[in-house]
PDB file of N, CA and C in Angstrom:
ATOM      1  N   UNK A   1     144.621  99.712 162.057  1.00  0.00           N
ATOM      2  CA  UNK A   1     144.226 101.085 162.191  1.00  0.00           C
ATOM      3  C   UNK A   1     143.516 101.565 160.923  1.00  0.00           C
ATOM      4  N   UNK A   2     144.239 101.325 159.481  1.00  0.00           N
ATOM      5  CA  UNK A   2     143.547 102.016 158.249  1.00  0.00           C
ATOM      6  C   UNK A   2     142.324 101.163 158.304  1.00  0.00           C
ATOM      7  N   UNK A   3     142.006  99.911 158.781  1.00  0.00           N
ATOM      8  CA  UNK A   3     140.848  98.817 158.495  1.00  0.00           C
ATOM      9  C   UNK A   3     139.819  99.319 158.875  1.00  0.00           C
ATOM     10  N   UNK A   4     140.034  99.534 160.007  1.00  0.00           N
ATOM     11  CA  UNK A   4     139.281 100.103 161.006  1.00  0.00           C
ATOM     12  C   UNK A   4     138.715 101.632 160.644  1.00  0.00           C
ATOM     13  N   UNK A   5     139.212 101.871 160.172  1.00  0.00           N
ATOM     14  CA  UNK A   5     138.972 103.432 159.573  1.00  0.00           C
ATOM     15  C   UNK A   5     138.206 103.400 158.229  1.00  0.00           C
ATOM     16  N   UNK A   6     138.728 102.483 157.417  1.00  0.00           N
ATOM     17  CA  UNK A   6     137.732 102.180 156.499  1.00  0.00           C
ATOM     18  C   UNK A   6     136.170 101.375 156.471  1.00  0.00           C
ATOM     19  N   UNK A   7     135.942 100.571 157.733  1.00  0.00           N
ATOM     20  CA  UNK A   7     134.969 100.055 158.164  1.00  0.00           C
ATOM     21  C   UNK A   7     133.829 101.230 158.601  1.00  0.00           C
ATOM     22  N   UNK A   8     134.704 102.572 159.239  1.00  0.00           N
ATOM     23  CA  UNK A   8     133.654 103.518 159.532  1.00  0.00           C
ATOM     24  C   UNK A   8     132.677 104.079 158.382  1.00  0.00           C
ATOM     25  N   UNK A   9     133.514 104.147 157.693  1.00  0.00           N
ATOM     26  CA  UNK A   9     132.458 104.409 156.438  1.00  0.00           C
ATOM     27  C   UNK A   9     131.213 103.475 155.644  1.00  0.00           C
ATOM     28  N   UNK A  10     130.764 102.098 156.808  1.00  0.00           N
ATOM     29  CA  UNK A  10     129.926 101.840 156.559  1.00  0.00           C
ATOM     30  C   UNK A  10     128.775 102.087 155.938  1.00  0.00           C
ATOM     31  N   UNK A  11     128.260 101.672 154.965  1.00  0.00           N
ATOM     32  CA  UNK A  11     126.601 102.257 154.815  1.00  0.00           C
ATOM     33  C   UNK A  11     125.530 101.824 155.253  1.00  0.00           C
ATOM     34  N   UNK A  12     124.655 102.846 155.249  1.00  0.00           N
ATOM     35  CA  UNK A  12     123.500 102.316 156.956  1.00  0.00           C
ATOM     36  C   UNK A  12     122.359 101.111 156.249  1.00  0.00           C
ATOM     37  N   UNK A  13     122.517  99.954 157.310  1.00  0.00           N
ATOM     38  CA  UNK A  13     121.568  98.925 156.704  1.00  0.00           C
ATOM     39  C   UNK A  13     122.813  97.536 156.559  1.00  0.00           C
ATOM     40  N   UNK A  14     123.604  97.652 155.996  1.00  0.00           N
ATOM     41  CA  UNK A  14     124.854  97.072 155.109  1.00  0.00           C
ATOM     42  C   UNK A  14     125.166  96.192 156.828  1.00  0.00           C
ATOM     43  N   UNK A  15     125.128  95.013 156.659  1.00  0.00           N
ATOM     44  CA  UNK A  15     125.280  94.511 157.828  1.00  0.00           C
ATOM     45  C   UNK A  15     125.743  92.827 157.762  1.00  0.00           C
ATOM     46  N   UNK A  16     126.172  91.989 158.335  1.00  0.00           N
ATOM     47  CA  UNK A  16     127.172  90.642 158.183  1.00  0.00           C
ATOM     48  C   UNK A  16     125.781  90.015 157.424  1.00  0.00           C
ATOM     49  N   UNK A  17     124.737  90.222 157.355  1.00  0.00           N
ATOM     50  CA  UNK A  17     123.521  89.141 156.625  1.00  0.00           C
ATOM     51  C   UNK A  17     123.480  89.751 155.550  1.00  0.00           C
ATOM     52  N   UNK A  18     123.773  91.332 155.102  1.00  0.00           N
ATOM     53  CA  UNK A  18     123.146  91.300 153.889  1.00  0.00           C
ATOM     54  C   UNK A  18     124.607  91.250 152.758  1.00  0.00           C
ATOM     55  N   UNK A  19     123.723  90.190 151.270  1.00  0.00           N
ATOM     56  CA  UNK A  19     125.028  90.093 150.624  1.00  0.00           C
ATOM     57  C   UNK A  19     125.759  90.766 149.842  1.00  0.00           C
ATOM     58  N   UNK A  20     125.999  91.900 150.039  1.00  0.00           N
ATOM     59  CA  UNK A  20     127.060  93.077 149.817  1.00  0.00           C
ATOM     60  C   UNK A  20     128.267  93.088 150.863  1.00  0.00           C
ATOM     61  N   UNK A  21     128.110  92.309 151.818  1.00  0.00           N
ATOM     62  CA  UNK A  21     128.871  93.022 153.016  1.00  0.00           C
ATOM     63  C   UNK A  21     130.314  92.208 152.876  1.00  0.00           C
ATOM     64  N   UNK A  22     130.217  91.197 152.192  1.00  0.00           N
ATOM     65  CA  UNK A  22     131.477  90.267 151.819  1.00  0.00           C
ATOM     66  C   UNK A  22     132.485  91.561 150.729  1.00  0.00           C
ATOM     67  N   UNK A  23     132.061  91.989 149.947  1.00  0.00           N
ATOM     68  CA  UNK A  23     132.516  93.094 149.077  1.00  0.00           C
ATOM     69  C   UNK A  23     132.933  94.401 149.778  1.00  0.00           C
ATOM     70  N   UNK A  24     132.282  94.738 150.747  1.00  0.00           N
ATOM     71  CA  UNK A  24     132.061  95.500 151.833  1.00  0.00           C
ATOM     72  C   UNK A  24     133.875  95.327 152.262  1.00  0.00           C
ATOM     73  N   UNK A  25     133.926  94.775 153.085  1.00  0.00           N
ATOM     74  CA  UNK A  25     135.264  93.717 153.582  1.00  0.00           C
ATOM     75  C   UNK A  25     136.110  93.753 152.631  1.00  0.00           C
ATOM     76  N   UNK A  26     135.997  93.074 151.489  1.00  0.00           N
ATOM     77  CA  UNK A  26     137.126  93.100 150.532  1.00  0.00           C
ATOM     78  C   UNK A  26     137.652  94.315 150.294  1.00  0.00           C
ATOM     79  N   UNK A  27     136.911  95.315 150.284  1.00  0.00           N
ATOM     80  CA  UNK A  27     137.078  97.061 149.894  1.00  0.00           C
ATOM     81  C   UNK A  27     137.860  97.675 150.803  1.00  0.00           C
ATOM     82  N   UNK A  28     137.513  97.360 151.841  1.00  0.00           N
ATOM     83  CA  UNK A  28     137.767  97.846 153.204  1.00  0.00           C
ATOM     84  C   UNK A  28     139.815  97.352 153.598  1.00  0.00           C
ATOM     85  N   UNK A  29     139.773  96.089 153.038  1.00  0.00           N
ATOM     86  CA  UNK A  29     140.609  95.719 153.560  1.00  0.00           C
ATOM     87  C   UNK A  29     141.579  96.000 152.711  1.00  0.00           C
ATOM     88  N   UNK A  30     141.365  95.936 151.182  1.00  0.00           N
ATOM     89  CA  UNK A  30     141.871  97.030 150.198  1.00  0.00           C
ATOM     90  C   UNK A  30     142.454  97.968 150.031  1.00  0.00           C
ATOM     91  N   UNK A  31     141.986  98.935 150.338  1.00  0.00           N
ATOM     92  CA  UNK A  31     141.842 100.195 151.175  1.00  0.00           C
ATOM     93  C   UNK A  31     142.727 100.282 152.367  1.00  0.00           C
ATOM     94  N   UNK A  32     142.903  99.904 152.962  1.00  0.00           N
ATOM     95  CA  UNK A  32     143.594  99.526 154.405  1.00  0.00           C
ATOM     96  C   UNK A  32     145.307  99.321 153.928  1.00  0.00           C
ATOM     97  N   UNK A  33     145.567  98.035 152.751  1.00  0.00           N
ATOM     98  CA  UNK A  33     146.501  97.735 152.779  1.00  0.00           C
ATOM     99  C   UNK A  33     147.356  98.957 151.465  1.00  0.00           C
ATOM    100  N   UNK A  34     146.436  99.763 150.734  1.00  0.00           N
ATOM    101  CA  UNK A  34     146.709 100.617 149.543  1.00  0.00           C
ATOM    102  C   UNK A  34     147.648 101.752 150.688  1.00  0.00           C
ATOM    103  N   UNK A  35     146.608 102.248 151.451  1.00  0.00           N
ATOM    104  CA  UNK A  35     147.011 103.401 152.350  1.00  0.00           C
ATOM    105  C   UNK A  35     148.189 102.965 153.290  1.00  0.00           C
ATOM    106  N   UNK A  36     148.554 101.782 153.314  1.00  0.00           N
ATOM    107  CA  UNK A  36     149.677 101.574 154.673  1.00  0.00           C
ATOM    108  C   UNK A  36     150.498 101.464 153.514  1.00  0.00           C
ATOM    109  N   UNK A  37     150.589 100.862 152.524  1.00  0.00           N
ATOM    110  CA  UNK A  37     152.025 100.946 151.324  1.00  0.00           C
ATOM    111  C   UNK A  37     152.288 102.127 150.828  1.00  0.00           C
ATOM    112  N   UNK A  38     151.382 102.913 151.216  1.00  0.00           N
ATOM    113  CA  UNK A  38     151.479 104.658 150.964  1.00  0.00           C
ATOM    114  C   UNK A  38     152.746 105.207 152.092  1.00  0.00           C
ATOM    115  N   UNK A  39     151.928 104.853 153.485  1.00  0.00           N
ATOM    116  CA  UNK A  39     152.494 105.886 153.956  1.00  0.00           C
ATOM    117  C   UNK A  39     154.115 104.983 154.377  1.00  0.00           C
ATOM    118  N   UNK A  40     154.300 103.646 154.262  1.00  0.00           N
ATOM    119  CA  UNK A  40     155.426 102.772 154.323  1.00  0.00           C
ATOM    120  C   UNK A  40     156.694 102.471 153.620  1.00  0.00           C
ATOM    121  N   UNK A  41     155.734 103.257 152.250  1.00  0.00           N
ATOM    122  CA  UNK A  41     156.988 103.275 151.354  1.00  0.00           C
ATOM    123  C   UNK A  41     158.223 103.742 151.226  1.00  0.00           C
ATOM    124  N   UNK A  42     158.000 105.237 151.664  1.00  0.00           N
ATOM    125  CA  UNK A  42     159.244 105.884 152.046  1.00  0.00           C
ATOM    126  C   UNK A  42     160.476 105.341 152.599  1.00  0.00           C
ATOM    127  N   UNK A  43     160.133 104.758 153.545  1.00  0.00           N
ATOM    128  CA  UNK A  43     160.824 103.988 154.799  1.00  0.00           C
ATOM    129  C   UNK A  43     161.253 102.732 154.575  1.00  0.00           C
ATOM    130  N   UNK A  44     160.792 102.203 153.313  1.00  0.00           N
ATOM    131  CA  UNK A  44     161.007 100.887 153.520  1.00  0.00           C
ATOM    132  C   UNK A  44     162.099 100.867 151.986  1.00  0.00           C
ATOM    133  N   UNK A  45     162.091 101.436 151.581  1.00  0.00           N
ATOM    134  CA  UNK A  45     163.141 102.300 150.573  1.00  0.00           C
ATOM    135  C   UNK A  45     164.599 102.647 151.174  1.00  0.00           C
ATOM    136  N   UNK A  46     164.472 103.415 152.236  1.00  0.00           N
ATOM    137  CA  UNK A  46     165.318 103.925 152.805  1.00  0.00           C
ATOM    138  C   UNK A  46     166.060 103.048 153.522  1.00  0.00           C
ATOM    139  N   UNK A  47     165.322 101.545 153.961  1.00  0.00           N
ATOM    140  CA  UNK A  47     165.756 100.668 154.554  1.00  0.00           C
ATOM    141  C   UNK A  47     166.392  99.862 153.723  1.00  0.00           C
ATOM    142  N   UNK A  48     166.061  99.732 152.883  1.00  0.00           N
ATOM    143  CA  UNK A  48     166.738  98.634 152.084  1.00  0.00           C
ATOM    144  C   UNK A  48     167.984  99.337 151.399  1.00  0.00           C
ATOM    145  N   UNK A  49     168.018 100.626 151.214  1.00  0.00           N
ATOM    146  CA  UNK A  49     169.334 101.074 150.743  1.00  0.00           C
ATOM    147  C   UNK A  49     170.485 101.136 151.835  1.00  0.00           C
ATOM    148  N   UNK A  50     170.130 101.111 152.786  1.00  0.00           N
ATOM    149  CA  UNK A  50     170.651 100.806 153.996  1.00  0.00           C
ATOM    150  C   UNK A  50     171.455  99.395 154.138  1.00  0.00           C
ATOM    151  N   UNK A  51     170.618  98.552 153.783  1.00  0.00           N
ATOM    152  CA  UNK A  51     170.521  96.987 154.009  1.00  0.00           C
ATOM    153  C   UNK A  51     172.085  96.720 153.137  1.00  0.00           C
ATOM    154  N   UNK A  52     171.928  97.602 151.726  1.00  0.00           N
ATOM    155  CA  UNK A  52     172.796  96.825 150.793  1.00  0.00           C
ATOM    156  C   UNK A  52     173.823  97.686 150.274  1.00  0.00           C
ATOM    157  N   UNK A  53     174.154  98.947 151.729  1.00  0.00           N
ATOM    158  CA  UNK A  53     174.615 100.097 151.142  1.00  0.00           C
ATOM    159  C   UNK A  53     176.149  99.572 152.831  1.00  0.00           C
ATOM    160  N   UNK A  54     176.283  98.429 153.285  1.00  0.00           N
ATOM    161  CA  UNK A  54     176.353  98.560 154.516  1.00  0.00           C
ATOM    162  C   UNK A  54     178.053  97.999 154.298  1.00  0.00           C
ATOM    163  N   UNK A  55     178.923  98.505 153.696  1.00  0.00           N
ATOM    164  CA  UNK A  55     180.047  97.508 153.779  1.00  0.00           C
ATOM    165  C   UNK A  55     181.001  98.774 154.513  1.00  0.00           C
ATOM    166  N   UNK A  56     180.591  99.433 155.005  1.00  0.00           N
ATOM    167  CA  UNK A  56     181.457 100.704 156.000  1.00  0.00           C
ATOM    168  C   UNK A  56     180.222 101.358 156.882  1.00  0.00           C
ATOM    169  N   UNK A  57     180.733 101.984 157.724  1.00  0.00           N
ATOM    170  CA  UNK A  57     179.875 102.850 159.016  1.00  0.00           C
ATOM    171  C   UNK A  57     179.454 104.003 158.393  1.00  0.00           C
ATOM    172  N   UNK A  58     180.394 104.864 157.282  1.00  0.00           N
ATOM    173  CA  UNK A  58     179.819 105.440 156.569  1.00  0.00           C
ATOM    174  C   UNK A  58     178.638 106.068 156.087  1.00  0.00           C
ATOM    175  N   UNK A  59     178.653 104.708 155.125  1.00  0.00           N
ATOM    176  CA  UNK A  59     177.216 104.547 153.930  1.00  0.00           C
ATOM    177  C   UNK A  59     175.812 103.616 154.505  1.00  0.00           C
ATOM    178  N   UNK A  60     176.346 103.045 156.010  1.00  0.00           N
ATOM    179  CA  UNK A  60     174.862 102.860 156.528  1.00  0.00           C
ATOM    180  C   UNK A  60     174.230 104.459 157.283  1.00  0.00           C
ATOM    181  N   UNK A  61     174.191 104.986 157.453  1.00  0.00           N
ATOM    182  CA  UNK A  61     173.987 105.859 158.024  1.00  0.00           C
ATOM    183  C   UNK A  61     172.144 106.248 157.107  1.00  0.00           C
ATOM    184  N   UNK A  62     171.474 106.819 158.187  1.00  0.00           N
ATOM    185  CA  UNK A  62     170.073 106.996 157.348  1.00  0.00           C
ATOM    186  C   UNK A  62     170.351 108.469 156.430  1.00  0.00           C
ATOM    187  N   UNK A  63     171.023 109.434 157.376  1.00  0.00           N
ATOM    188  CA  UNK A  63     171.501 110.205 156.575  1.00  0.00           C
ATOM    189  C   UNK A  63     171.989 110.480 154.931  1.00  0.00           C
ATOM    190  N   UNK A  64     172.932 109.071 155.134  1.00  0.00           N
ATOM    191  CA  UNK A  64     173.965 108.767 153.669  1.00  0.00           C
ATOM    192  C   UNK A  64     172.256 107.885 152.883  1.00  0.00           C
ATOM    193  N   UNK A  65     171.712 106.959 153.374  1.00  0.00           N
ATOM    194  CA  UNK A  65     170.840 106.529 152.695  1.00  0.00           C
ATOM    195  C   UNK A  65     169.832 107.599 152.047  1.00  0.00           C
ATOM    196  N   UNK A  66     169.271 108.504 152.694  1.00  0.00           N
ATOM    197  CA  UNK A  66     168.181 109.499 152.535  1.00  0.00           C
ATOM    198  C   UNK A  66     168.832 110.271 151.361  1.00  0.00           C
ATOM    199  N   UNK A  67     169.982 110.954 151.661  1.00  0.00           N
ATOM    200  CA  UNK A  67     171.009 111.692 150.014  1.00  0.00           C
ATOM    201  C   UNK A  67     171.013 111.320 149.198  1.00  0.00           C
ATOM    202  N   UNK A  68     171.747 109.829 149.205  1.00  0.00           N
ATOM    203  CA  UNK A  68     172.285 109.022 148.162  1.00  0.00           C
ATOM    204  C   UNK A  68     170.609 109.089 147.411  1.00  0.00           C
ATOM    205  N   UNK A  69     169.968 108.267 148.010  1.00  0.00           N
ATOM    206  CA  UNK A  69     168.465 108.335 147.165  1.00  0.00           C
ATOM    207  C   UNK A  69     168.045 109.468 146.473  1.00  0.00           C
ATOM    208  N   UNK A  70     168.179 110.766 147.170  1.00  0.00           N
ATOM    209  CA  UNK A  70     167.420 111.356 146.348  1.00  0.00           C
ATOM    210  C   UNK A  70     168.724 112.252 145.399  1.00  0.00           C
ATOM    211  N   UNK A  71     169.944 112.104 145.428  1.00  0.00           N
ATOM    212  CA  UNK A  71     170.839 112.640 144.484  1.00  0.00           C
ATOM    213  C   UNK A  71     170.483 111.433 143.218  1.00  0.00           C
ATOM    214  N   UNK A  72     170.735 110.568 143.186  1.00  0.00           N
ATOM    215  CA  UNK A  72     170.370 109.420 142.544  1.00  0.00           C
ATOM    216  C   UNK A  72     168.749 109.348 141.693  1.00  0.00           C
ATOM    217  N   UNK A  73     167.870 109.393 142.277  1.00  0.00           N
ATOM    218  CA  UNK A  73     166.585 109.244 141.414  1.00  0.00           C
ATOM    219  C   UNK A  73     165.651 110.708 141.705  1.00  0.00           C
ATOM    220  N   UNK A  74     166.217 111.585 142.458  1.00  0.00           N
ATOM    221  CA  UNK A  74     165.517 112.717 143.270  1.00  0.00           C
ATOM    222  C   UNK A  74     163.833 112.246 144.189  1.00  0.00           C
ATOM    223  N   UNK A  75     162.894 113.041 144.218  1.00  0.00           N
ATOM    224  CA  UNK A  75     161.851 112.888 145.144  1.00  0.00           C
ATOM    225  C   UNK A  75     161.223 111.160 145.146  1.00  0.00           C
ATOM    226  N   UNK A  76     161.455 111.127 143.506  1.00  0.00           N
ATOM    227  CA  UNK A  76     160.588 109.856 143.272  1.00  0.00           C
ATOM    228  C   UNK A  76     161.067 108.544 143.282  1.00  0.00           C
ATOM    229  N   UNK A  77     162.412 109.056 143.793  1.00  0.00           N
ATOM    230  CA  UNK A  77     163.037 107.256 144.031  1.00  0.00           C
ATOM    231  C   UNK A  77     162.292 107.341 145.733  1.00  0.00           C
ATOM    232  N   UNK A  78     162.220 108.356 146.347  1.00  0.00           N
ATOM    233  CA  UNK A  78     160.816 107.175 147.465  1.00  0.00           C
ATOM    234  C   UNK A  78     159.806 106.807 147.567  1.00  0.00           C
ATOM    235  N   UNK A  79     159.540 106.648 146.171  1.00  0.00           N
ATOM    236  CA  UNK A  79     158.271 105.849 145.767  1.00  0.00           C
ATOM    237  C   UNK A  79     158.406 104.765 144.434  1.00  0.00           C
ATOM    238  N   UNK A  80     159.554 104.831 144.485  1.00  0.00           N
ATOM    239  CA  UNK A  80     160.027 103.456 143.505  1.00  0.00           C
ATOM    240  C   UNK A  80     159.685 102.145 143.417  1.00  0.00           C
ATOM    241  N   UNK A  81     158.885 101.228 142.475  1.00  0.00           N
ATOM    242  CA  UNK A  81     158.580 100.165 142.959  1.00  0.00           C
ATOM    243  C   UNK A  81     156.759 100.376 144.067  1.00  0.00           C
ATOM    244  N   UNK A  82     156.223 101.378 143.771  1.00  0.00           N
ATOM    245  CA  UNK A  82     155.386 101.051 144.682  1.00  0.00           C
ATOM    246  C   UNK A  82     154.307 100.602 144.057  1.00  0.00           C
ATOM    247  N   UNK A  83     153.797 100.410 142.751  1.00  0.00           N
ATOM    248  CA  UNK A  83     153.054 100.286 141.891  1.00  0.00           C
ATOM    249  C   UNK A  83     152.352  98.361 142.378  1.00  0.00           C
ATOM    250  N   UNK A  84     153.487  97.833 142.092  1.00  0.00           N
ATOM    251  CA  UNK A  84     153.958  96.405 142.696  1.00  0.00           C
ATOM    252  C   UNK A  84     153.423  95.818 143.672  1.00  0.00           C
ATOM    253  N   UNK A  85     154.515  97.052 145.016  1.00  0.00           N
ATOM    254  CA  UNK A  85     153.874  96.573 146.309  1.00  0.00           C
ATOM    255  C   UNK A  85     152.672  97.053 146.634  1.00  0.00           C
ATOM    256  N   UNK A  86     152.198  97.858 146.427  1.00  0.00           N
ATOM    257  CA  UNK A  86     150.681  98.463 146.527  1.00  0.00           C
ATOM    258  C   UNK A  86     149.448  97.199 145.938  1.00  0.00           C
ATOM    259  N   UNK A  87     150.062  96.311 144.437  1.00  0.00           N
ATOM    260  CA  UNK A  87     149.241  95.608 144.409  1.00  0.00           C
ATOM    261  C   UNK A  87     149.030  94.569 145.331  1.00  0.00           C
ATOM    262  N   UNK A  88     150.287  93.748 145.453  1.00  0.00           N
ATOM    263  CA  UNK A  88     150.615  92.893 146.909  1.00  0.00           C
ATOM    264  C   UNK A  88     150.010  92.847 147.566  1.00  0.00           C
ATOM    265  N   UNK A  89     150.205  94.290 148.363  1.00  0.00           N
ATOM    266  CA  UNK A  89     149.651  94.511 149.943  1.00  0.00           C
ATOM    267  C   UNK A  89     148.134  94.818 149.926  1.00  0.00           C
ATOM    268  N   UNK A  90     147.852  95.150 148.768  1.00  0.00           N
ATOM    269  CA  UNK A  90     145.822  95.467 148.499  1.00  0.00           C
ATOM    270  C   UNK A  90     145.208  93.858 148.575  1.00  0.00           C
ATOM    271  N   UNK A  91     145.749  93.273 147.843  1.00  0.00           N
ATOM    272  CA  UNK A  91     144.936  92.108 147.365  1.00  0.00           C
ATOM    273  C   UNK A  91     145.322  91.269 148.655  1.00  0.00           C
ATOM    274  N   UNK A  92     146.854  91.202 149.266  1.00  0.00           N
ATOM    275  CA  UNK A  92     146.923  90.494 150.750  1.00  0.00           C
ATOM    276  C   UNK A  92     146.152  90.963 151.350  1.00  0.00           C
ATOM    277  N   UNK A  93     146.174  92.621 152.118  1.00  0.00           N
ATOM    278  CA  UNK A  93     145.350  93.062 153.002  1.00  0.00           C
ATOM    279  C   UNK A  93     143.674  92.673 152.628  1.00  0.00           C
ATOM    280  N   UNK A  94     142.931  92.575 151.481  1.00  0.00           N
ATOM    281  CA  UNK A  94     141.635  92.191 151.710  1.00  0.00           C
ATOM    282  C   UNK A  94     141.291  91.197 151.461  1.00  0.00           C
ATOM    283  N   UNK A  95     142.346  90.150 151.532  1.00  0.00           N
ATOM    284  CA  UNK A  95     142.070  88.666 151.451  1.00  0.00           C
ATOM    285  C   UNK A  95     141.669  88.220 152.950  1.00  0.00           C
ATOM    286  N   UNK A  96     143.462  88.719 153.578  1.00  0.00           N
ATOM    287  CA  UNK A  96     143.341  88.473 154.842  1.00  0.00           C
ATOM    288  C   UNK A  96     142.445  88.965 155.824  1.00  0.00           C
ATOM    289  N   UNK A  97     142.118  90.298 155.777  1.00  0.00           N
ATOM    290  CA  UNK A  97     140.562  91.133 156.656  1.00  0.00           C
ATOM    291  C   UNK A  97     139.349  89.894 156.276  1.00  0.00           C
ATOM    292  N   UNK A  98     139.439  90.172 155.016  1.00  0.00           N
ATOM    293  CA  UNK A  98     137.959  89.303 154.918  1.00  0.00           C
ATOM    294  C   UNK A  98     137.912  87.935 155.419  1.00  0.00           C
ATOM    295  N   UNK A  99     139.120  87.305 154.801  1.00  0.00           N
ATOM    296  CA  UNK A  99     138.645  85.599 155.944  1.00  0.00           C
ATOM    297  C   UNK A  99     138.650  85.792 157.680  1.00  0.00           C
ATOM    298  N   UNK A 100     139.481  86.581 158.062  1.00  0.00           N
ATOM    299  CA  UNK A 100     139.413  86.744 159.557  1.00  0.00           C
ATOM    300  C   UNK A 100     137.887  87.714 159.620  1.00  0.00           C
ATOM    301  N   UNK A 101     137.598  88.402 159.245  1.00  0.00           N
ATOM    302  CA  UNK A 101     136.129  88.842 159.445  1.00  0.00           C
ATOM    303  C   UNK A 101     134.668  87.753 159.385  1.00  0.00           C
ATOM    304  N   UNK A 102     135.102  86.701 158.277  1.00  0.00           N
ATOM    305  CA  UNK A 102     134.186  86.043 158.053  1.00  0.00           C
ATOM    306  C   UNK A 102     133.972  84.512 159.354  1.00  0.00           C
ATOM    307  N   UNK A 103     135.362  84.629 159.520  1.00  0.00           N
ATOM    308  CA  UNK A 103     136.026  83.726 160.427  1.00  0.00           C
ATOM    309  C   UNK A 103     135.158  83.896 161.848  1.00  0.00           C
ATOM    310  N   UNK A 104     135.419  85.435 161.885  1.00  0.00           N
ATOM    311  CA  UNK A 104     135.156  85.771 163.551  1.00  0.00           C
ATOM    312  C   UNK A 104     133.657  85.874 163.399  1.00  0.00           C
ATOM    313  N   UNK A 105     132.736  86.004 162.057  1.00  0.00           N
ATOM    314  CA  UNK A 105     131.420  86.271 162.298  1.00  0.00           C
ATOM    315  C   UNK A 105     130.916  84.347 162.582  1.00  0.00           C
ATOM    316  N   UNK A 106     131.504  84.023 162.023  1.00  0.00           N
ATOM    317  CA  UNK A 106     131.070  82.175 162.156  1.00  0.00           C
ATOM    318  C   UNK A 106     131.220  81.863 163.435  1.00  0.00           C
ATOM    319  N   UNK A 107     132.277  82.517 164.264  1.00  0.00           N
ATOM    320  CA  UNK A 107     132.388  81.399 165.338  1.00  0.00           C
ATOM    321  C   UNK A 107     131.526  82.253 166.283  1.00  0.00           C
ATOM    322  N   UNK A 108     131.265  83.797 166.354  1.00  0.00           N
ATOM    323  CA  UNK A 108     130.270  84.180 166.926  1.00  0.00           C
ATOM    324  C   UNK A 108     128.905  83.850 167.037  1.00  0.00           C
ATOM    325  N   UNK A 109     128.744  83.778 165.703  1.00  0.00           N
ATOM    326  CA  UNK A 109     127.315  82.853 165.348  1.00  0.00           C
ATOM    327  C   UNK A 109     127.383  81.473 165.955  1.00  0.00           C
ATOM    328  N   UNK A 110     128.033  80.544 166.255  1.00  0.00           N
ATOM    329  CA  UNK A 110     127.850  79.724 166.634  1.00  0.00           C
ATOM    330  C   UNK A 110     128.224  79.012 168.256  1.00  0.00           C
ATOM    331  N   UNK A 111     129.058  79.935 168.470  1.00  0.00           N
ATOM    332  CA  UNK A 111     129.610  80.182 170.133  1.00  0.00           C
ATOM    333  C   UNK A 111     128.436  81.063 170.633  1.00  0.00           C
ATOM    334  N   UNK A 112     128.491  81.965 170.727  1.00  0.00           N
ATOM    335  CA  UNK A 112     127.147  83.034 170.911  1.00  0.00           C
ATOM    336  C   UNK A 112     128.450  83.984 171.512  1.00  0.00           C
ATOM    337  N   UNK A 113     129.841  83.798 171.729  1.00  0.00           N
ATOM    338  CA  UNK A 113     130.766  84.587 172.174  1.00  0.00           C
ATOM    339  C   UNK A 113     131.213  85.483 171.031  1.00  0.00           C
ATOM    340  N   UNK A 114     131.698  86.722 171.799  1.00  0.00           N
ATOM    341  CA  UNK A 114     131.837  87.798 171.072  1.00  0.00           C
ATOM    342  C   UNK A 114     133.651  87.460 171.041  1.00  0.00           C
TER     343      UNK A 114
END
């Protein structure tokens, strides 16, 4: 979805032949994986305090997880650690877009299938 959203912002001309468009892709996919560790982080915080918070019915609760967090580090423990995964998921997300982009333009080119 963010890929795809970042692809719209194409610039006119910028197309699989000309050689910018590999950079193009890398940006894109960049972009894609920056914005999903954005809006994922929260949640994936909340999950893991969950994960290791679980030795009663209690303290799993999303409730008890969501408190505990923010009595504990307040707003910004749900964004703890994102510095990290943000790099991760940027440099995965436009590794992976770009070889599957480059992937699917080769076999089009040479299948003539879309």
């Amino acid at each position: 979805m963010f890929y795809t959203q970042a692809k719209s912002f194409k610039p006119t001309g910028l197309n699989e032949t000309t050689p910018g468009y590999v950079l193009f892709q890398l940006a894109c996919g960049g972009a894609a994986g920056a914005t999903a560790t954005l809006v994922t982080q929260p949640a994936d915080i909340i999950k893991t305090r969950i994960q290791l918070t679980c030795q009663s019915p209690a303290t799993s609760s999303l409730k008890y997880a969501v408190c505990s967090i923010y009595q504990d580090y307040g707003v910004l423990g749900f964004v703890q650690g994102f510095v990290p995964r943000m790099l991760k998921r940027t440099l995965m997300s436009a590794i992976s877009w770009t070889i599957f982009e480059q992937v699917r333009t080769f076999y089009t080119h040479f299948t003539g299938l879309n």
